[in-house]
Structure formats: structure tokens, C-alpha cells
Protein backbone atom coordinates (compact mmCIF):
# COMPACT_ATOMS: atom_id res chain seq x y z
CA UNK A 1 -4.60 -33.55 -3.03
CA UNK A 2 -4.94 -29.83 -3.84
CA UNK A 3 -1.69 -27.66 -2.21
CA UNK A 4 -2.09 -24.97 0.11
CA UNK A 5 -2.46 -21.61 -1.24
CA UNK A 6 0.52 -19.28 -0.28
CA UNK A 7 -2.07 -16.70 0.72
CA UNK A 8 -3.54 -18.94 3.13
CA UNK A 9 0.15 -20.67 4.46
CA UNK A 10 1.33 -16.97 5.29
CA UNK A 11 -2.54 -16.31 6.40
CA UNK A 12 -1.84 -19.22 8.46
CA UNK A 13 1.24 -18.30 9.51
CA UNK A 14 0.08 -14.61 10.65
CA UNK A 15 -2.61 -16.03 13.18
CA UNK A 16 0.34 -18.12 15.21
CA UNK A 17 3.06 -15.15 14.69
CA UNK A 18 1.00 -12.54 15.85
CA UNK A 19 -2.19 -13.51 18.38
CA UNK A 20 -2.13 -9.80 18.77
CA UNK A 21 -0.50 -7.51 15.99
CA UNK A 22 -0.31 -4.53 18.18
CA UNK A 23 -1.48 -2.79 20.97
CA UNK A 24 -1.16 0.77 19.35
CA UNK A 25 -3.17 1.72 16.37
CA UNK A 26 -0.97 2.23 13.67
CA UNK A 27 -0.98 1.78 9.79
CA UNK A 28 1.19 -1.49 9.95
CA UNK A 29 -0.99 -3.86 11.34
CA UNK A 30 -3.28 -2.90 8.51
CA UNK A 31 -1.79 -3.79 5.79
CA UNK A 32 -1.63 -7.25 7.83
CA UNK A 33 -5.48 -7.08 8.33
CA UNK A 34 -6.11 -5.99 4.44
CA UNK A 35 -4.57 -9.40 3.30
CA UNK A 36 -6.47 -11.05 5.70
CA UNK A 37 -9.78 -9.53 4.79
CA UNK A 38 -9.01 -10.65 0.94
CA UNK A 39 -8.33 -13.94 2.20
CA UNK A 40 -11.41 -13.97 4.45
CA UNK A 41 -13.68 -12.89 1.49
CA UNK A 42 -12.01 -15.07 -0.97
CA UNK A 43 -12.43 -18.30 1.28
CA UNK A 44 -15.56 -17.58 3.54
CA UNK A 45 -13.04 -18.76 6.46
CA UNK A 46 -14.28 -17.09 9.30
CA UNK A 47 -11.37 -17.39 11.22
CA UNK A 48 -10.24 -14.86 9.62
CA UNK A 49 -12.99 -12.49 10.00
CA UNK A 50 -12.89 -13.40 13.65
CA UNK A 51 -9.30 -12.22 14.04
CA UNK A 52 -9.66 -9.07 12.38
CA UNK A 53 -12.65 -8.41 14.59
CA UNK A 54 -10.80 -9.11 17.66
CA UNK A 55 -8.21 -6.95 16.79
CA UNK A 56 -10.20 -3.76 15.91
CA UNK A 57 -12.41 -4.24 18.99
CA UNK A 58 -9.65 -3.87 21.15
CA UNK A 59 -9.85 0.05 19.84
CA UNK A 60 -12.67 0.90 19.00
CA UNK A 61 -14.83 2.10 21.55
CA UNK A 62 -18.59 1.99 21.24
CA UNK A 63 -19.12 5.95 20.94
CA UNK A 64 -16.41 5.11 17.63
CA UNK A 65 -13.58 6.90 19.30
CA UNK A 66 -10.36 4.88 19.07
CA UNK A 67 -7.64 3.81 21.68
CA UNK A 68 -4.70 5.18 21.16
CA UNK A 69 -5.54 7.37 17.80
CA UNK A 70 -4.90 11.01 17.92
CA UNK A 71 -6.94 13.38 15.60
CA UNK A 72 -4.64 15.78 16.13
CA UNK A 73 -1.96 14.26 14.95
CA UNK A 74 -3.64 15.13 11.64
CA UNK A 75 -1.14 11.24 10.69
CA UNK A 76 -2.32 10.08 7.09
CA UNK A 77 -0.61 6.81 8.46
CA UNK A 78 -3.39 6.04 11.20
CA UNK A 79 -6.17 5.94 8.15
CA UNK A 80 -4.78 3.01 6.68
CA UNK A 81 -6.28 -0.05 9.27
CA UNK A 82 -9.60 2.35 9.28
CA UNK A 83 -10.03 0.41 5.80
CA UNK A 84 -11.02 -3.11 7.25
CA UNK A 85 -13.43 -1.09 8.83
CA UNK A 86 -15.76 -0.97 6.05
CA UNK A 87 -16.75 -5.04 5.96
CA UNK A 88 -16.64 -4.94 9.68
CA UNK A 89 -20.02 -2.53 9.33
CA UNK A 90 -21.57 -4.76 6.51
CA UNK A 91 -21.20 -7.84 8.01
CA UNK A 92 -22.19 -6.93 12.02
CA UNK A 93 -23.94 -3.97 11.16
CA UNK A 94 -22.50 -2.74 14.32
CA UNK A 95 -22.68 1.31 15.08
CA UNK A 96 -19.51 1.75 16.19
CA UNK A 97 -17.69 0.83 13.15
CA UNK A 98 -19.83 3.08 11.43
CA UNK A 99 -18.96 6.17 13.98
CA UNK A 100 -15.41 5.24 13.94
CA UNK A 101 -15.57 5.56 10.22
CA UNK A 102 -16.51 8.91 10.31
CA UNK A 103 -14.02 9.83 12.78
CA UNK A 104 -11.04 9.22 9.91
CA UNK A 105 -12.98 10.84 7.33
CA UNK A 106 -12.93 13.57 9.65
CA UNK A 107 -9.54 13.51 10.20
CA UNK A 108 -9.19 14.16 6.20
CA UNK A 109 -11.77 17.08 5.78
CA UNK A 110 -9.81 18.55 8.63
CA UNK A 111 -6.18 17.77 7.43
CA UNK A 112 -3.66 20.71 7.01
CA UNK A 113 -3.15 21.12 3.38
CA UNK A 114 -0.93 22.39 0.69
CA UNK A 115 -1.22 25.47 -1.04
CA UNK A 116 -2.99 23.24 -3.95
CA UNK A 117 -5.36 21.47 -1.37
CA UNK A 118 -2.75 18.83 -1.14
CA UNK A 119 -2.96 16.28 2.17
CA UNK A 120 0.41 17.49 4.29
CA UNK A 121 1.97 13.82 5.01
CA UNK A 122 1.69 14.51 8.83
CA UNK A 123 1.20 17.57 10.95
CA UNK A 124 4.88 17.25 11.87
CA UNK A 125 5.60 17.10 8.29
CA UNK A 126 4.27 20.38 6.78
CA UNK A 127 4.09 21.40 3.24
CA UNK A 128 4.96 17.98 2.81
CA UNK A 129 3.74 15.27 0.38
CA UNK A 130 4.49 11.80 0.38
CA UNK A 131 3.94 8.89 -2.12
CA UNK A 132 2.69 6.69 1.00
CA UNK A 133 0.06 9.16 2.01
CA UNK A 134 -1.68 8.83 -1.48
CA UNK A 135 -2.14 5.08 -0.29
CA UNK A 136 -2.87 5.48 3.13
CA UNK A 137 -5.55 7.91 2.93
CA UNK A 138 -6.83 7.69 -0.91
CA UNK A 139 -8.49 4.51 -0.82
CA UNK A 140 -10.32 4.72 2.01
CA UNK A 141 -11.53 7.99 1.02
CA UNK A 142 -13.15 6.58 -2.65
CA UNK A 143 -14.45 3.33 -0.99
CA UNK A 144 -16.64 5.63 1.95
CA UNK A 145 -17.47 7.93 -1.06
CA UNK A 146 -19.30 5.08 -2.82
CA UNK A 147 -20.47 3.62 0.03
CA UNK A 148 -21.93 6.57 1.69
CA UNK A 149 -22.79 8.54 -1.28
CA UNK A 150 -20.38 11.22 -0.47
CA UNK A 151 -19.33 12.39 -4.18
CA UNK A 152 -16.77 15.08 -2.79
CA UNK A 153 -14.63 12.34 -1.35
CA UNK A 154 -14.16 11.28 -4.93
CA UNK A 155 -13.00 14.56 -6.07
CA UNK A 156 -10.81 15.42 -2.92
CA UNK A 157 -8.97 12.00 -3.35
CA UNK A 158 -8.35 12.17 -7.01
CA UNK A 159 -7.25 15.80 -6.59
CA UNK A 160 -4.85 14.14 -3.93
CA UNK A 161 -3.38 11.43 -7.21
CA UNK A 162 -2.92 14.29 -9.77
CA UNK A 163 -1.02 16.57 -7.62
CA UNK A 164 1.34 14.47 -6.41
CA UNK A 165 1.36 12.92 -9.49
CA UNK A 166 1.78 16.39 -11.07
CA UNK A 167 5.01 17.14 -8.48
CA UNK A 168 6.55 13.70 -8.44
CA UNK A 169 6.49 12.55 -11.37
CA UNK A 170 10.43 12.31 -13.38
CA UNK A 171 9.52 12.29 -17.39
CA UNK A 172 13.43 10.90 -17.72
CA UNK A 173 12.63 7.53 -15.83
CA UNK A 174 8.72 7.62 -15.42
CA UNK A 175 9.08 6.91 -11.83
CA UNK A 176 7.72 8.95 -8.73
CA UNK A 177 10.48 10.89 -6.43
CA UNK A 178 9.54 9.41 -2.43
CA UNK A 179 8.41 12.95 -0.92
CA UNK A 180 7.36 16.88 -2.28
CA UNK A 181 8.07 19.82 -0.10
CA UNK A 182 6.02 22.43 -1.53
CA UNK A 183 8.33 25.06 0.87
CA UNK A 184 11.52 23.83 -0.66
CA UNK A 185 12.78 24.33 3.32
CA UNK A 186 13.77 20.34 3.83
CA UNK A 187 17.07 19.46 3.29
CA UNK A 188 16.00 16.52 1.09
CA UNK A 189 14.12 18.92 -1.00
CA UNK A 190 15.50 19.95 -4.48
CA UNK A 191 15.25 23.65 -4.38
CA UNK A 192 13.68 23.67 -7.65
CA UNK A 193 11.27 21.47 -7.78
CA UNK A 194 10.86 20.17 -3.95
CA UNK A 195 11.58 16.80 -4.74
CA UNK A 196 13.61 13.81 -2.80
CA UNK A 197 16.42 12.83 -4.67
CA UNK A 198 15.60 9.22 -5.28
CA UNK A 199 13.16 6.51 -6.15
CA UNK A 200 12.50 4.34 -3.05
CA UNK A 201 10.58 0.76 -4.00
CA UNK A 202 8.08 0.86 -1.36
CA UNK A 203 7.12 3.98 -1.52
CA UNK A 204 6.23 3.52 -5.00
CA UNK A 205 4.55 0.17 -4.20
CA UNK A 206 2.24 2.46 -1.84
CA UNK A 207 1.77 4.18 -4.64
CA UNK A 208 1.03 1.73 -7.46
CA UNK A 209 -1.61 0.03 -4.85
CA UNK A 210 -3.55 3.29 -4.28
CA UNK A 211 -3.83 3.37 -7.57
CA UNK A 212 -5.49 -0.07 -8.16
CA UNK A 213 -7.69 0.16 -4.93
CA UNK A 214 -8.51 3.82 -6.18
CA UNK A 215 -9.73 2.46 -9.33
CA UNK A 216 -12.03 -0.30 -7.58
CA UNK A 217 -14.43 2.30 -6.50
CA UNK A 218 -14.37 5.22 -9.17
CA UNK A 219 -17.59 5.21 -10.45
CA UNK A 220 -17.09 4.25 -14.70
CA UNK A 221 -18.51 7.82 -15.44
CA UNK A 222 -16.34 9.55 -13.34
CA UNK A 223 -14.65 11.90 -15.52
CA UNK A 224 -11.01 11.83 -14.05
CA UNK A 225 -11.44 7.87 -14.40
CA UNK A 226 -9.25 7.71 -17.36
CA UNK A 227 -6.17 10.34 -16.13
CA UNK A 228 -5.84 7.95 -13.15
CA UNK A 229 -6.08 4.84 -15.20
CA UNK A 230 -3.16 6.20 -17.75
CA UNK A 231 -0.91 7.24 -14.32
CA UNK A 232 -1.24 3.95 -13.42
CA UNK A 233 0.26 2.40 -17.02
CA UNK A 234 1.81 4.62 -17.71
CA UNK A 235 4.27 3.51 -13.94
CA UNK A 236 3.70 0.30 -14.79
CA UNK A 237 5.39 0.30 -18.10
CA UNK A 238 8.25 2.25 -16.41
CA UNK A 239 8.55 -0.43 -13.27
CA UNK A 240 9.15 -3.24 -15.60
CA UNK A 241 11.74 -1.54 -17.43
CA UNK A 242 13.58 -1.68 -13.62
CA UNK A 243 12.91 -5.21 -13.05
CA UNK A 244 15.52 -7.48 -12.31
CA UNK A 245 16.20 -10.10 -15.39
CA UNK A 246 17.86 -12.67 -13.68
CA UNK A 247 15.12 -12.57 -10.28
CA UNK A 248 11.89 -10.96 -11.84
CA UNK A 249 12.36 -8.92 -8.52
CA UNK A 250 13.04 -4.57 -7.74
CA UNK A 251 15.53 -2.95 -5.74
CA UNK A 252 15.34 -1.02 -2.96
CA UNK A 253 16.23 1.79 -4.78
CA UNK A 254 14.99 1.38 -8.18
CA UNK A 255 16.37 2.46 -11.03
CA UNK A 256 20.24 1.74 -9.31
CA UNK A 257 20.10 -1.75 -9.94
CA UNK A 258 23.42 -3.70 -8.45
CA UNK A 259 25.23 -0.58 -7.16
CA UNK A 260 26.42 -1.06 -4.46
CA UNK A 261 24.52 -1.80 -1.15
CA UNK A 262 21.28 -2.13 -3.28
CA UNK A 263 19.57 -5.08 -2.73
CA UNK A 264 16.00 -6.63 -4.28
CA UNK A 265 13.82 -6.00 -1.53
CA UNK A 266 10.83 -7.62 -0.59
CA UNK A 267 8.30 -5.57 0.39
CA UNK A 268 7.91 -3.26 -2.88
CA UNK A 269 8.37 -7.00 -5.26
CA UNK A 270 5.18 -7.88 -3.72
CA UNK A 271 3.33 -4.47 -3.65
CA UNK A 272 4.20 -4.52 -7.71
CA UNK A 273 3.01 -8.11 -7.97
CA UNK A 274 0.05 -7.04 -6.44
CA UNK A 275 -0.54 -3.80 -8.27
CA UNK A 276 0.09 -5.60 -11.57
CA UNK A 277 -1.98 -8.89 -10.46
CA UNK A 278 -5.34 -6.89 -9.84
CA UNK A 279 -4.92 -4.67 -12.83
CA UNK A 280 -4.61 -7.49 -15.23
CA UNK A 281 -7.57 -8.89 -13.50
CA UNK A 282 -9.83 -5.88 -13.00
CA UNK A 283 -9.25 -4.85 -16.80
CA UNK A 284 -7.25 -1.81 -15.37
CA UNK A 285 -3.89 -3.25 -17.42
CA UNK A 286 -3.13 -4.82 -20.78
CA UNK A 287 -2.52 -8.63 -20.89
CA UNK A 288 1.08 -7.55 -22.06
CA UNK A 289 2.09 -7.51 -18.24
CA UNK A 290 1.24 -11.40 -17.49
CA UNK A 291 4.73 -12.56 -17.79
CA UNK A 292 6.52 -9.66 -15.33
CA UNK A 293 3.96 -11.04 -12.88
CA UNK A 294 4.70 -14.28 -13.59
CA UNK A 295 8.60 -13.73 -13.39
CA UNK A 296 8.27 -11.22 -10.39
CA UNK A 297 6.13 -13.62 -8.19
CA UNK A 298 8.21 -16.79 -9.17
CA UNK A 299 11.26 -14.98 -7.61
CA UNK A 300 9.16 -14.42 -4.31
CA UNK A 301 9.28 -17.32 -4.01
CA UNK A 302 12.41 -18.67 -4.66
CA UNK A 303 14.17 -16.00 -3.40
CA UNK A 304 13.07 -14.67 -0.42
CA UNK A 305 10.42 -16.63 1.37
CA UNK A 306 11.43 -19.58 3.28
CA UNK A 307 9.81 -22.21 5.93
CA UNK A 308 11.21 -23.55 8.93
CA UNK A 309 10.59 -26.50 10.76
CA UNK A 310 7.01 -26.03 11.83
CA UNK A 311 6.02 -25.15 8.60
CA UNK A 312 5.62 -21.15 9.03
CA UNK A 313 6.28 -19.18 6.82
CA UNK A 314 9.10 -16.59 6.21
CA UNK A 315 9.41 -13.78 4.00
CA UNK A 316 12.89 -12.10 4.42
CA UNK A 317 14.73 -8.98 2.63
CA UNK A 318 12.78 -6.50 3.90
CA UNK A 319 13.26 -2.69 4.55
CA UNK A 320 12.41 -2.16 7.96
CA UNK A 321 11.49 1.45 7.47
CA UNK A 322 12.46 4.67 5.66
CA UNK A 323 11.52 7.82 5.62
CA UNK A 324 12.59 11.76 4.96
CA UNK A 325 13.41 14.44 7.33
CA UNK A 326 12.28 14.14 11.28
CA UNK A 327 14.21 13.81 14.04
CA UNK A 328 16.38 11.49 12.18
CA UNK A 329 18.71 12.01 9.46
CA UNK A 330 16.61 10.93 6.91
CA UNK A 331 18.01 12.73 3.57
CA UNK A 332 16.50 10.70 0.83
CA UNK A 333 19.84 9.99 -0.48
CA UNK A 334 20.93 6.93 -1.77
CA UNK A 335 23.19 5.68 0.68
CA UNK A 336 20.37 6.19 3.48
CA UNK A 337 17.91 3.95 1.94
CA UNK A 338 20.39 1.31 0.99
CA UNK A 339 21.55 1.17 5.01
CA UNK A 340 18.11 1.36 6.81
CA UNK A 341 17.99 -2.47 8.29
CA UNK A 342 17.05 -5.25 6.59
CA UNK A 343 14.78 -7.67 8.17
CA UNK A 344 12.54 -10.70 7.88
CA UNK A 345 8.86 -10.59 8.85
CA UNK A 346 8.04 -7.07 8.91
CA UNK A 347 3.97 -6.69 9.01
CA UNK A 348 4.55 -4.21 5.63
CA UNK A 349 6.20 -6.52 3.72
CA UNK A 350 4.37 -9.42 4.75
CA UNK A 351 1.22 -7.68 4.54
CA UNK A 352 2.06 -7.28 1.02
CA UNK A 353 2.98 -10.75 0.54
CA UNK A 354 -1.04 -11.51 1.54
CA UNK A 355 -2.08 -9.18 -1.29
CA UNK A 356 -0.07 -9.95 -4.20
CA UNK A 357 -0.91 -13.71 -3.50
CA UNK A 358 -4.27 -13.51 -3.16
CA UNK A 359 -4.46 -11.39 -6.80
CA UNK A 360 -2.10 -14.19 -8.38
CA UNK A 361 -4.64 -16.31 -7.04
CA UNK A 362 -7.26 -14.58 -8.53
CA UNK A 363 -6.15 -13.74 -11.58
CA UNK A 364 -4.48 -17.28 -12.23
CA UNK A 365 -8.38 -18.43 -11.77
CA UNK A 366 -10.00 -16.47 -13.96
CA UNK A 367 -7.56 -17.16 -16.75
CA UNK A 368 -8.08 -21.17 -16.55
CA UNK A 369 -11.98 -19.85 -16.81
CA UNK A 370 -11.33 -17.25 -19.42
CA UNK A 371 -9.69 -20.36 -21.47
CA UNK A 372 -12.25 -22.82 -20.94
């Protein structure tokens, strides 16, 4: 008897959690529904397919307006669940997917920008950039460029990767700082450079995953193809140097491994797993990186996902959110991330946990084919 897949238990496990994710449209919820798609596609279970439609169609009207979404919010955030949108149109073939898609891409040719042409986080946030954005907003951007045969939305989201690349990257550590203030008027911002003072997990999970989901729908010839290729090895040969010997996991904040209040956190192990699971696959990475998968995943596993008594699944050790600036004092520093809560269950990390899965999946199947 073959065992379950962890993608499908947690898949499983989503569908009794959550019989509705939300009833706001929001990015969380759709990092849920991007697992679930992979999962869907990977098994041909409609179920899940089902769900995801159900969900969307409680927003999206049939002119492709959306309930509770706010153009003018000019929110990189509220692209991100606009990306299951895309199989929703090839499979029904209905309209409104279609006009609803245009409605985000609208939202990006109309976003305030930075001086550079650089996607301000939110309208709230000006002059600011944010690792997360890149993700939120990047992907979907490529994947209705090759879809649609739009070939600007290839250059406006690569342009997106270099600059922030450009203004986040550390050449000490070869991580990316969280946030970029091109103003230098935040009081997170380093008045030289505009930089956050630290380097948060998730958001550079966020980050690594654009990259890899950027990279899916670059066409070969595309002549920025191999800049955004050598960002992304060029981060992962830095993250590993940050991994955790003992767990295979990352900290919160990563390069201050057991200070204290840092913990290994959840949500940006899996986004890594993930980022370095598809890469091996997809040819984006070297082969050199199968054993800080395999090490990183195995501690998943053994340390921070349980099951209770009706066989759900948990994943715990999660940062519930973070941020910089707002109402909030959100100063990047290192004692803020360290004491945002900690919490099991959260949609981003277990969204995440999907993801990574599925790749290891993946990846674990075409190496037994790759040695037969």
C-alpha cells in the first residue's frame, strides 16, 4: 500500500480546515489556492479544481470586477490569488476570468512607481519597494505575458527583479534587505542606501519563489533570461550558507542564527524547499543543492508539522505577519521580527508547505526516472 503524499494530507487537510478561506480578497488565501492548483494538476483530482472554483466565484463577478478588491488601492498584495486565475480560463473558458484578468494587469500598468519605474509596494507605502511585491505581482505579470502575447509585461516585470535586486542586494552576506525606500524618509530606511536593516526569511522566500515562477515563463531567448537565472544562484548559494546544521531549517531572521528570540520558522523553510525543489527540477539549479533540500524538507517534517487525532495536519512555527512602517511600529529591526507572534496554521506558511511538497514530489520522481 502506497502512503499518502504530504501534499495531498495537508491538501486534504485544507478542504476540512477551511470550507471557505475568506470572505475578503486578499493575497493569503492564494498562496493556499496555488498549492492546491499544483496538486490539482499533478493528480487530475477535481476536487480540487472544484474548490478553487468555488472560492474565486464568490468574487468574481461576471463583468470581471471583483468583490471586495480595490483598484485604487494600487495593493501589489491583491495580485497574488489573481494567479489561479489563469487555469480557471483554460479549463471553463469562462469570460469572466478572462476580464478579471485584465483588471489586475491593469492595476500594474497603472501602479505608482519609483523614480526607476519601480512598483511602489502599496499606495500607502510610497517610494517604497518590497521583496514580497516582486512575488506578488512578478509572476503573474510573465505568465499573462506569454499567455496573451503581451511582450512588455516581460520587460516591465524583469525591470521590477533587477531593481530591487540592484537596491537590496548586501555583497557582504548575498542576501536581500526586506524593504527599499527610494526617499530615504522611513524610519527603517538607512539614509544611505534606503534599506531595512535586516534579512527577514519570508520575505526572502517571496523572493526566491518569484524567481522560480519568473523563470517558468521567460521565453529561452529572452535576453535578461540569464541575469535572472544567476540572481537566483547566486541567493541560493548564500541561503544554504544560513541553514541550520543540526535541523536543515532557516531562521526567522537569517543570518542571526540562535541569538536570542530567533527561532527556525516555518513558513520561509518551506518557501526555500520549494524554490530549491523546482530549480533542481526545471534545470534552473545545479544538482549540488539536492542534499540542502533533502536536509531542509526532512526537518519539516520532523520538526514542525504534526497530526492530531483525526489525522489533520499541522504545520506550526510560523510568523504570523511582519512588515515595515504603517500605522504600526514596524522598524525592521531585529527585535521586531523576532516578537511578531508565532502561530500554527497560518494560510502563508501552509500555503507554502503545499508548494515545496508538491516540487519534492516532483523532483523525487523524475530522479527515480532520470536513474532508470
Amino acid at each position: 500500500m502506497t502512503a499518502v503524499k504530504w501534499s495531498v494530507r495537508m491538501a486534504e487537510t485544507c478542504l476540512e480546515r477551511w470550507p471557505i478561506l475568506s470572505d475578503v480578497w486578499s493575497y493569503e488565501p492564494g498562496v493556499v489556492l496555488k498549492g492546491l492548483e499544483q496538486i490539482w494538476l499533478e493528480t487530475g483530482e477535481e476536487i480540487y479544481g472544484q474548490y478553487i472554483k468555488r472560492y474565486i466565484d464568490q468574487f468574481v463577478n461576471p463583468d470581471g470586477s471583483i468583490r471586495t478588491y480595490n483598484l485604487k488601492e494600487y495593493n501589489l498584495d491583491q495580485i497574488n490569488t489573481g494567479k489561479v486565475l489563469f487555469e480557471l480560463y483554460r479549463v471553463t473558458g469562462e469570460e469572466k476570468y478572462r476580464k478579471a484578468l485584465d483588471l489586475l494587469i491593469w492595476q500594474l500598468k497603472t501602479q505608482p512607481r519609483t523614480r526607476e519605474g519601480g512598483f511602489w509596494h502599496k499606495k500607502i507605502y510610497p517610494y517604497q519597494m518590497w521583496l514580497d511585491g516582486i512575488y506578488m505581482a512578478a509572476p503573474f505579470y510573465v505568465q499573462f505575458a506569454q499567455i496573451f502575447n503581451s511582450s512588455s509585461g516581460f520587460d516591465d516585470a524583469v525591470h521590477q527583479i533587477l531593481l530591487i535586486e540592484r537596491n537590496t542586494h548586501d555583497s557582504q552576506t548575498g542576501l536581500n534587505y526586506h524593504g527599499w525606500d527610494e526617499s530615504r524618509l522611513q524610519s527603517w530606511a538607512n539614509p544611505e542606501t534606503g534599506c531595512s536593516p535586516n534579512f527577514w526569511g519570508r520575505s526572502i522566500g517571496w523572493y526566491v519563489m518569484a524567481l522560480v515562477d519568473v523563470l517558468d515563463y521567460l521565453p529561452e531567448s529572452y535576453q535578461a533570461r540569464n541575469r535572472i537565472l544567476s540572481i537566483l544562484i547566486h541567493l541560493v548559494e548564500s541561503l544554504v550558507i544560513f541553514q541550520d546544521d543540526e535541523t536543515g531549517l532557516w531562521y526567522q531572521v537569517l543570518d542571526r542564527g540562535k541569538e536570542s528570540g530567533n527561532y527556525l520558522e516555518a513558513s520561509a523553510s518551506c518557501m526555500f524547499v520549494y524554490g530549491l525543489g523546482k530549480g533542481i527540477r526545471k534545470g534552473y539549479l545545479p544538482f549540488d543543492f539536492l542534499k540542502n533540500i533533502n536536509k531542509a524538507y526532512a526537518g519539516i517534517l520532523d520538526h514542525l508539522v504534526e497530526i492530531d487525532e483525526k489525522g489533520l495536519v499541522h504545520l506550526t512555527q510560523i510568523c504570523s505577519v511582519a512588515g515595515l512602517g504603517g500605522e504600526r511600529q514596524r522598524d525592521g529591526s531585529y527585535q521586531y521580527y523576532v516578537n511578531e507572534p508565532i502561530v500554527a496554521n497560518d494560510m502563508k506558511g501552509v500555503g507554502a508547505f503545499l508548494l515545496c511538497s508538491i516540487e519534492v514530489e516532483r523532483l523525487n520522481h523524475s530522479l527515480v526516472h532520470r536513474s532508470v
